[in-house]
PDB file of N, CA and C in Angstrom:
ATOM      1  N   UNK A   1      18.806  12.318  56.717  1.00  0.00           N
ATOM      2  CA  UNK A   1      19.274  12.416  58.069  1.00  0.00           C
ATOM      3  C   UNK A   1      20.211  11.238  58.298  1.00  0.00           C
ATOM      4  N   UNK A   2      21.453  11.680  59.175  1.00  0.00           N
ATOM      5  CA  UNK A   2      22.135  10.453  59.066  1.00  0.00           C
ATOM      6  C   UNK A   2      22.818  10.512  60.697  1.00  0.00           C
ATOM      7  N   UNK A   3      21.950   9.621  61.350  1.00  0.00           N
ATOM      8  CA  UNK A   3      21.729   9.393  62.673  1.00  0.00           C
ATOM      9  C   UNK A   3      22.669   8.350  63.676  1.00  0.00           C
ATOM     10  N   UNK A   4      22.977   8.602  64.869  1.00  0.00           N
ATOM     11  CA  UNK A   4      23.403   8.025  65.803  1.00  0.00           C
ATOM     12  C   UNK A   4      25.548   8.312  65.496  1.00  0.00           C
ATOM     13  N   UNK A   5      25.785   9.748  65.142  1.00  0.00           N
ATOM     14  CA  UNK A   5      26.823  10.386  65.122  1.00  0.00           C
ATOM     15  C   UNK A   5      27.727   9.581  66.085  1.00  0.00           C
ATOM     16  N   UNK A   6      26.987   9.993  67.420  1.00  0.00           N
ATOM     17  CA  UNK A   6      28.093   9.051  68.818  1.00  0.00           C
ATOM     18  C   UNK A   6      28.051   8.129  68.402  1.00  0.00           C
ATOM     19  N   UNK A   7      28.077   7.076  67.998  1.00  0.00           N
ATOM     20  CA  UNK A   7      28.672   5.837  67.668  1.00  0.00           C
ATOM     21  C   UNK A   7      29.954   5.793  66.442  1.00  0.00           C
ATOM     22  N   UNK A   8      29.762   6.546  65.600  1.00  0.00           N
ATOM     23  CA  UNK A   8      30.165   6.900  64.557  1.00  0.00           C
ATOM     24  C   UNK A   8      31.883   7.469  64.383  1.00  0.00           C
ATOM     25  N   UNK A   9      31.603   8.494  65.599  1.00  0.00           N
ATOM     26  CA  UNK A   9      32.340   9.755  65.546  1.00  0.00           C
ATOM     27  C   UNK A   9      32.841  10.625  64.719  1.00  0.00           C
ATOM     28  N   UNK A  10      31.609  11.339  64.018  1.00  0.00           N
ATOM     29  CA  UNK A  10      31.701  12.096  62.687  1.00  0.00           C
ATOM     30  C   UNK A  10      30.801  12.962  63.560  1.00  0.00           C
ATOM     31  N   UNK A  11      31.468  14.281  63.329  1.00  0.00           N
ATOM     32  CA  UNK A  11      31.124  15.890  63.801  1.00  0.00           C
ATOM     33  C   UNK A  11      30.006  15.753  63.206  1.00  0.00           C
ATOM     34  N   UNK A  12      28.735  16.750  63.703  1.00  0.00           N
ATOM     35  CA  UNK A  12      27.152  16.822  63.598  1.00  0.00           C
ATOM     36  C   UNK A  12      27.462  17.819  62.199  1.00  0.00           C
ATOM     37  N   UNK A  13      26.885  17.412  61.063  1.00  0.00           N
ATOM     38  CA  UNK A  13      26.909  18.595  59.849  1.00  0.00           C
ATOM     39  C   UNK A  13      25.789  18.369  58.649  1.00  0.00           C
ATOM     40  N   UNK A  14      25.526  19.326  58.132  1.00  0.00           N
ATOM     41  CA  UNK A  14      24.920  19.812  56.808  1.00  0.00           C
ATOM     42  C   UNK A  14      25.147  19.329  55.394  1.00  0.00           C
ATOM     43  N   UNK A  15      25.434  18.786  54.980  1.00  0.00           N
ATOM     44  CA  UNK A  15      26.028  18.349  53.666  1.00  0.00           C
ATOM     45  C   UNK A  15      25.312  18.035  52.624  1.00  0.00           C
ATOM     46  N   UNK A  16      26.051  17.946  51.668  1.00  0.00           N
ATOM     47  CA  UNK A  16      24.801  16.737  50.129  1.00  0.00           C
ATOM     48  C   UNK A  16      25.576  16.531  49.879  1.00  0.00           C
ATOM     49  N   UNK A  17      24.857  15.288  49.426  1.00  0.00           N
ATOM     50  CA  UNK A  17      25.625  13.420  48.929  1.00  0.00           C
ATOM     51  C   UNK A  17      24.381  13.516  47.743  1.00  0.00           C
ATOM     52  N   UNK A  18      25.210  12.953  46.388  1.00  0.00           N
ATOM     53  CA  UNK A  18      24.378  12.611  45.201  1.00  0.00           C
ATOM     54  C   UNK A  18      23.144  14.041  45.133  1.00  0.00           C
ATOM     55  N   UNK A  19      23.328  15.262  45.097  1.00  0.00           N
ATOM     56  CA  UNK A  19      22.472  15.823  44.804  1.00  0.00           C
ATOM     57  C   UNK A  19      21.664  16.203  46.233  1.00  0.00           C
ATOM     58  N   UNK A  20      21.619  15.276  47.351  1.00  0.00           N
ATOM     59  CA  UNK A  20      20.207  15.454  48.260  1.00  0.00           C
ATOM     60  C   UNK A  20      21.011  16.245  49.437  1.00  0.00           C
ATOM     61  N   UNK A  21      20.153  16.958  50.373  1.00  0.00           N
ATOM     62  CA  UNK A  21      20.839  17.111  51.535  1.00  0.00           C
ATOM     63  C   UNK A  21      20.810  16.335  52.962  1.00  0.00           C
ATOM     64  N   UNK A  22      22.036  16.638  53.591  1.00  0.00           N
ATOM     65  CA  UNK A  22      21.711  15.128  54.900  1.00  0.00           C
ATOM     66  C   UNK A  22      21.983  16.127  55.629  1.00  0.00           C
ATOM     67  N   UNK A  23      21.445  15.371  57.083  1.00  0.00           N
ATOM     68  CA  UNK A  23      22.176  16.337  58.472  1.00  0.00           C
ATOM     69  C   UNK A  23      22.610  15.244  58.981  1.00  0.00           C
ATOM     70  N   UNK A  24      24.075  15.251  59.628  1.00  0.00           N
ATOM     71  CA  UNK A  24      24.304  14.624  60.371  1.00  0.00           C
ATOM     72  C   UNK A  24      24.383  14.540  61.812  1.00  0.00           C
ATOM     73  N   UNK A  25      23.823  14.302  62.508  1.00  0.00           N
ATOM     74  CA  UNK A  25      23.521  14.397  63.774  1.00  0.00           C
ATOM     75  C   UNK A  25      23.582  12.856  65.536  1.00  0.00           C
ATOM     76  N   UNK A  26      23.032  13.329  65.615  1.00  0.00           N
ATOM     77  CA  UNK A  26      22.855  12.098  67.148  1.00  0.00           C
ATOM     78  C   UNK A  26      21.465  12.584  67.977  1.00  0.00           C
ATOM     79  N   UNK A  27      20.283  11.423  67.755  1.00  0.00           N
ATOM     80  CA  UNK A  27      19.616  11.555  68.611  1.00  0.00           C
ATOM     81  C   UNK A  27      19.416  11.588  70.005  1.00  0.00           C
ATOM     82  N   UNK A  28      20.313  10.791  70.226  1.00  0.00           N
ATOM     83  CA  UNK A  28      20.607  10.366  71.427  1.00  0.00           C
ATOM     84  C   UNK A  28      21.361  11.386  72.174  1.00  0.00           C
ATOM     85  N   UNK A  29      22.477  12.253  71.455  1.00  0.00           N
ATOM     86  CA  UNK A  29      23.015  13.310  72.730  1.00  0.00           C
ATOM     87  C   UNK A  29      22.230  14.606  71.863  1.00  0.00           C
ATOM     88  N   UNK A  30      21.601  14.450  70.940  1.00  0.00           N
ATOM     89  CA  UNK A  30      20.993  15.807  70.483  1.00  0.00           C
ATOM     90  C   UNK A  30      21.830  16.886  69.734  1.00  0.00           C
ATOM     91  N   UNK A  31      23.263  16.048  69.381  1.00  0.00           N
ATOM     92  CA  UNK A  31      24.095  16.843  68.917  1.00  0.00           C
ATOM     93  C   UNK A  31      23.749  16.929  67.142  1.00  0.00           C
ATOM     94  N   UNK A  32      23.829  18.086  66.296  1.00  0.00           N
ATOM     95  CA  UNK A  32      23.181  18.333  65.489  1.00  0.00           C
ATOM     96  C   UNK A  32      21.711  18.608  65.017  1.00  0.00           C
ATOM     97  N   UNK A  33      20.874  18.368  66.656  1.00  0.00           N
ATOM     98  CA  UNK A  33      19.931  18.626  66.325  1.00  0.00           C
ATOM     99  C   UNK A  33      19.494  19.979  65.527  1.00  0.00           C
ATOM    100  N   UNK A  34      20.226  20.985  65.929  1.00  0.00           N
ATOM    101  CA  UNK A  34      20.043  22.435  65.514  1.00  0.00           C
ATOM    102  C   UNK A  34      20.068  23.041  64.243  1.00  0.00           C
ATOM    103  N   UNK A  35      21.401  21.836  63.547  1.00  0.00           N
ATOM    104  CA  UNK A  35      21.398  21.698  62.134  1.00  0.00           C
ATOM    105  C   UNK A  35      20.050  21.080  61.469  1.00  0.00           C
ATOM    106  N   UNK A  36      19.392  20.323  62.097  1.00  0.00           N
ATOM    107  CA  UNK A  36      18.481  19.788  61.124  1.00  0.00           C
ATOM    108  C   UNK A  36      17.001  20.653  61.476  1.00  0.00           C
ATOM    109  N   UNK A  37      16.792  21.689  62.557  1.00  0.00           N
ATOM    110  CA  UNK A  37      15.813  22.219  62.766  1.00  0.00           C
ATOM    111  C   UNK A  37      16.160  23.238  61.811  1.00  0.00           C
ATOM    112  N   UNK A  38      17.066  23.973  61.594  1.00  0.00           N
ATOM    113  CA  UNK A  38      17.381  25.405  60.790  1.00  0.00           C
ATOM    114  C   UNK A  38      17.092  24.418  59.304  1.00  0.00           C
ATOM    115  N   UNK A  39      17.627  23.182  58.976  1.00  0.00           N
ATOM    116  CA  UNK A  39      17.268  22.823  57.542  1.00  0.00           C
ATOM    117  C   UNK A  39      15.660  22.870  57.141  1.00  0.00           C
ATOM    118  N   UNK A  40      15.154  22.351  58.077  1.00  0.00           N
ATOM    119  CA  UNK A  40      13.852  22.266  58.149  1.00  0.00           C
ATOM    120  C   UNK A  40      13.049  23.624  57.904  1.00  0.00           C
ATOM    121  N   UNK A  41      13.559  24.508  58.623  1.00  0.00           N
ATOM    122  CA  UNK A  41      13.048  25.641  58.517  1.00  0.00           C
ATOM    123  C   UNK A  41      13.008  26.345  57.271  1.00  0.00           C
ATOM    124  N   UNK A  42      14.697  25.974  56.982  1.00  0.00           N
ATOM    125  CA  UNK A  42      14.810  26.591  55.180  1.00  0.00           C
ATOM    126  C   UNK A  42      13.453  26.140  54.487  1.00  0.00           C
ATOM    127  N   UNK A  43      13.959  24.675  54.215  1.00  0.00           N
ATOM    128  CA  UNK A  43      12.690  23.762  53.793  1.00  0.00           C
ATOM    129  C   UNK A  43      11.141  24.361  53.743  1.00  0.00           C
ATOM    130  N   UNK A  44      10.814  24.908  55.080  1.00  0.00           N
ATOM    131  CA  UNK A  44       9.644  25.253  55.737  1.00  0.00           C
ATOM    132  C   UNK A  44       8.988  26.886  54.106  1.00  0.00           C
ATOM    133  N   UNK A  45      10.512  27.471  54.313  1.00  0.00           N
ATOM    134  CA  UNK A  45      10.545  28.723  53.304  1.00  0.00           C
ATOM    135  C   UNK A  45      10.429  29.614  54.807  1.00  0.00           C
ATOM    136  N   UNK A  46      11.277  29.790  56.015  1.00  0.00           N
ATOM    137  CA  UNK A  46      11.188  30.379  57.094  1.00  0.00           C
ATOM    138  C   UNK A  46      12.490  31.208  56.093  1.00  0.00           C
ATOM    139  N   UNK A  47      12.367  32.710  56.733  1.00  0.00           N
ATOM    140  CA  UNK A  47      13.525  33.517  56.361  1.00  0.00           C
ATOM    141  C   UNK A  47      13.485  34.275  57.641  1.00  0.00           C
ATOM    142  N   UNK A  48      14.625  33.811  57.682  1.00  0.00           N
ATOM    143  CA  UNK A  48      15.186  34.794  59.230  1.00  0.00           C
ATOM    144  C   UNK A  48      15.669  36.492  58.624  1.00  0.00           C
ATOM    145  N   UNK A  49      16.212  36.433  57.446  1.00  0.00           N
ATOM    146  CA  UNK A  49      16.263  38.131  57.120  1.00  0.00           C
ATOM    147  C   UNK A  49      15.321  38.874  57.437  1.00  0.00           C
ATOM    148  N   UNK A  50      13.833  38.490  56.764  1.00  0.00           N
ATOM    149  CA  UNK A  50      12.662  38.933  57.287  1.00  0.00           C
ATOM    150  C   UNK A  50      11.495  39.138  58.491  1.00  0.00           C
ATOM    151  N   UNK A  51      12.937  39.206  59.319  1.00  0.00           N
ATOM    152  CA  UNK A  51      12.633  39.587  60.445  1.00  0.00           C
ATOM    153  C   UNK A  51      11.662  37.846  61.167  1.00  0.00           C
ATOM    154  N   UNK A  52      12.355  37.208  60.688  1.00  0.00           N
ATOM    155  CA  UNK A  52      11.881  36.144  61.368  1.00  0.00           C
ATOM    156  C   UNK A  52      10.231  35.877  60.550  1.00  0.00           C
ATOM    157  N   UNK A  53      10.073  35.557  59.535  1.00  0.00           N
ATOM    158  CA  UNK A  53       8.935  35.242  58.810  1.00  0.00           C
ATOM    159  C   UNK A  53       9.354  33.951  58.064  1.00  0.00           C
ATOM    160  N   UNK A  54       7.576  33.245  57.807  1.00  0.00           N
ATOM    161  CA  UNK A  54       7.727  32.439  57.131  1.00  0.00           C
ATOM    162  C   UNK A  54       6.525  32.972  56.196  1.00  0.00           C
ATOM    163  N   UNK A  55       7.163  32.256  54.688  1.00  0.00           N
ATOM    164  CA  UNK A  55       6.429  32.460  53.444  1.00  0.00           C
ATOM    165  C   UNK A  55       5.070  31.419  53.544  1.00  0.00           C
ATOM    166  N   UNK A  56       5.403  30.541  54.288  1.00  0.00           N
ATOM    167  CA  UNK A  56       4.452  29.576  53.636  1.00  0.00           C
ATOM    168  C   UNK A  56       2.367  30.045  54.180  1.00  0.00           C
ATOM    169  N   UNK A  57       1.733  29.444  53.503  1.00  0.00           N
ATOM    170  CA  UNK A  57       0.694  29.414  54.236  1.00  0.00           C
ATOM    171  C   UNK A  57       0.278  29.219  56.018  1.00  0.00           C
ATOM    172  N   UNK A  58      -1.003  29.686  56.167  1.00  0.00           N
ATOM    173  CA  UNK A  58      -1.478  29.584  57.629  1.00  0.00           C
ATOM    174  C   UNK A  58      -1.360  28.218  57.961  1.00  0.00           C
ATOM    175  N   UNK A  59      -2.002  27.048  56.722  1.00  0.00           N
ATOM    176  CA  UNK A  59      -2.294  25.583  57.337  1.00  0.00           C
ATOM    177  C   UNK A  59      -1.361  24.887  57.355  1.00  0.00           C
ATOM    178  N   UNK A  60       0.232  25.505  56.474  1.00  0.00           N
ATOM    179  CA  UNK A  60       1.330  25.313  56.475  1.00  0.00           C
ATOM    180  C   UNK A  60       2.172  25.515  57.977  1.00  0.00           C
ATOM    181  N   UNK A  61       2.160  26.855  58.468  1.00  0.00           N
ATOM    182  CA  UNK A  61       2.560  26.821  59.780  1.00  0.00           C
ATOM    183  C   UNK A  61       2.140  26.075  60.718  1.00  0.00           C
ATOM    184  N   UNK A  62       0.465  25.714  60.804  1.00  0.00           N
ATOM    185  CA  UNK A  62      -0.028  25.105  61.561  1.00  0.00           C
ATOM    186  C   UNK A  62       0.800  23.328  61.545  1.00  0.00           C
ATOM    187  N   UNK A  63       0.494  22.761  60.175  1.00  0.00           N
ATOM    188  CA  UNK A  63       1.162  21.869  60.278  1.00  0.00           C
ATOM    189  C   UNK A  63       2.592  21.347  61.009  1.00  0.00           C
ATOM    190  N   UNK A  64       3.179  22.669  61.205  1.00  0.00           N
ATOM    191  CA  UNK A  64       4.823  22.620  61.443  1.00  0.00           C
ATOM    192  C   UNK A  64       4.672  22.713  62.192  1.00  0.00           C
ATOM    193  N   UNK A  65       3.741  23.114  63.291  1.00  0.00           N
ATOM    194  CA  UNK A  65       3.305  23.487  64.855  1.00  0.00           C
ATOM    195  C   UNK A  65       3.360  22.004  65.444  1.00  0.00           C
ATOM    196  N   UNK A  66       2.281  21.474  64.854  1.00  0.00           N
ATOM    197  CA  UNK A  66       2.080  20.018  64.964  1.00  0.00           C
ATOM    198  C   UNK A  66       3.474  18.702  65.067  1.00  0.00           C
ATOM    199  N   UNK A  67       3.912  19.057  63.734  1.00  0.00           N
ATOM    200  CA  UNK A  67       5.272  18.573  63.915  1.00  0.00           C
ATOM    201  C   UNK A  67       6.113  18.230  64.882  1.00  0.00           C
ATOM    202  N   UNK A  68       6.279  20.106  65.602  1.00  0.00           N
ATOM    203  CA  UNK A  68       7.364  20.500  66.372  1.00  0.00           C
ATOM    204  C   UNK A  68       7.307  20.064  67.789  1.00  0.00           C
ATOM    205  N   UNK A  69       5.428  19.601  68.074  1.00  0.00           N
ATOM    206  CA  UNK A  69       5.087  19.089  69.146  1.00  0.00           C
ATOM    207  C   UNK A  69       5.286  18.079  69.093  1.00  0.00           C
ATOM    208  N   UNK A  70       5.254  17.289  67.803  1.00  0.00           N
ATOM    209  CA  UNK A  70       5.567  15.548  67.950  1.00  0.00           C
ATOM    210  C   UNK A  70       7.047  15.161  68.464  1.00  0.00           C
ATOM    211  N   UNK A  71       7.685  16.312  67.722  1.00  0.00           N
ATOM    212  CA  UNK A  71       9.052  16.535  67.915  1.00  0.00           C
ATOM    213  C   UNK A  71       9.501  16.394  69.734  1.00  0.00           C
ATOM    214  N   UNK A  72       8.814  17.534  70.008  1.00  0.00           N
ATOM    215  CA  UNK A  72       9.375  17.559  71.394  1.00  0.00           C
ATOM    216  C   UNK A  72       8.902  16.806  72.229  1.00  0.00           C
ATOM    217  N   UNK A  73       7.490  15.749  72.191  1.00  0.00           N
ATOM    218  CA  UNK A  73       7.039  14.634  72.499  1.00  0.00           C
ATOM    219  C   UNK A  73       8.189  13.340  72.806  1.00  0.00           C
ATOM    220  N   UNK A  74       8.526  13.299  71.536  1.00  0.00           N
ATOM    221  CA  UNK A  74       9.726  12.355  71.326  1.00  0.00           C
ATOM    222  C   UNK A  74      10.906  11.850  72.140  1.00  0.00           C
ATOM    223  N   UNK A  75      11.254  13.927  72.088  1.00  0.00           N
ATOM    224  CA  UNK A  75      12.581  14.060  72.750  1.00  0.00           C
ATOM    225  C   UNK A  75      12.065  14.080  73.983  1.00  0.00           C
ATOM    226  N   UNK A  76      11.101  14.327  74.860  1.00  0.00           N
ATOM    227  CA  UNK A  76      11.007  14.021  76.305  1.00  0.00           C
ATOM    228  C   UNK A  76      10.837  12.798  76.801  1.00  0.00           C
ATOM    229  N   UNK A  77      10.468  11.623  75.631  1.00  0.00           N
ATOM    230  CA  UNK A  77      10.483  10.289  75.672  1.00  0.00           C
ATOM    231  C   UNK A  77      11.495   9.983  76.097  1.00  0.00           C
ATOM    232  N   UNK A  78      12.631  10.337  74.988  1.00  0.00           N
ATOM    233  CA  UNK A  78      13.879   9.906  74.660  1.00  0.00           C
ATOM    234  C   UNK A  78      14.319  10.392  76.119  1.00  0.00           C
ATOM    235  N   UNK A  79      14.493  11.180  76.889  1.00  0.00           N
ATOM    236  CA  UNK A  79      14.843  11.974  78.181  1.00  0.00           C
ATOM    237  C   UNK A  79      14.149  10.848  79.354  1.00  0.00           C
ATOM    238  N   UNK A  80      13.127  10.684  78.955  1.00  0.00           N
ATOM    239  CA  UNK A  80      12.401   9.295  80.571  1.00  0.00           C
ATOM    240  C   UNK A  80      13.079   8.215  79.903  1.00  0.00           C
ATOM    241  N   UNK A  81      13.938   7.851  79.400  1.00  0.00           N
ATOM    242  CA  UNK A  81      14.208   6.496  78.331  1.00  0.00           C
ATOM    243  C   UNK A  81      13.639   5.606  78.300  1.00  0.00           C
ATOM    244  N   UNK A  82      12.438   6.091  77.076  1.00  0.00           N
ATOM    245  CA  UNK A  82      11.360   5.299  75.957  1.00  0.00           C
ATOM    246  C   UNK A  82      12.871   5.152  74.982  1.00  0.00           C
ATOM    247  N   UNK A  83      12.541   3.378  74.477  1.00  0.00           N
ATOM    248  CA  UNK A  83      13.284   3.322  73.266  1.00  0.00           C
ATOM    249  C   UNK A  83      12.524   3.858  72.234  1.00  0.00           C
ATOM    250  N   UNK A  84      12.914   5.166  70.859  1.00  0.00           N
ATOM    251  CA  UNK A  84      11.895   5.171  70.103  1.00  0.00           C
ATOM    252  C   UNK A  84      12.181   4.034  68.989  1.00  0.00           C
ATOM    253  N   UNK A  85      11.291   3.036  68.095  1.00  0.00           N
ATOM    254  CA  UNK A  85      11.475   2.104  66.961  1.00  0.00           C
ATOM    255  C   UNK A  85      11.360   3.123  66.094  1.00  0.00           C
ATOM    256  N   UNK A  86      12.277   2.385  65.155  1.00  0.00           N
ATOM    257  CA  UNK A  86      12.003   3.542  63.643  1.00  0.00           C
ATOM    258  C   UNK A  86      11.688   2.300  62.635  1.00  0.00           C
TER     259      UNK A  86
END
């Protein structure tokens, strides 16, 4: 992930560097977020052909459930402006 785009000014994108994949994005205006949720999802083994299914296991989805709540935890932080530390 390669974070804080607005400062930067490099368009929100998908790419690989050395083999790995990055998203480039901005936490802060949320731009690219969308790119890195659909990567994730690949990741996840989500296939949208299949009518919107994921391959993985039950404790697998569950986990990603979990995630997605920490996720949006975050971002409503980030919205009352909590600094998050990384």
């Amino acid at each position: 992930m390669l974070n804080k785009i607005d400062l930067t000014g490099h368009a929100p994108a998908r790419l690989e560097v050395d083999g790995l994949a990055h998203v480039r994005l901005s936490a802060l205006t949320g731009a690219g977020l969308e790119l890195l949720v659909e990567h994730i999802k690949t990741l996840a083994g989500f296939d949208a052909a299949a009518s919107g299914t994921y391959s993985a296991r039950r404790r697998h989805v569950a986990a990603l459930e979990r995630a997605a709540d920490h996720v949006a935890n975050a971002a409503a932080e980030l919205e009352r402006g909590m600094e998050l530390a990384a």
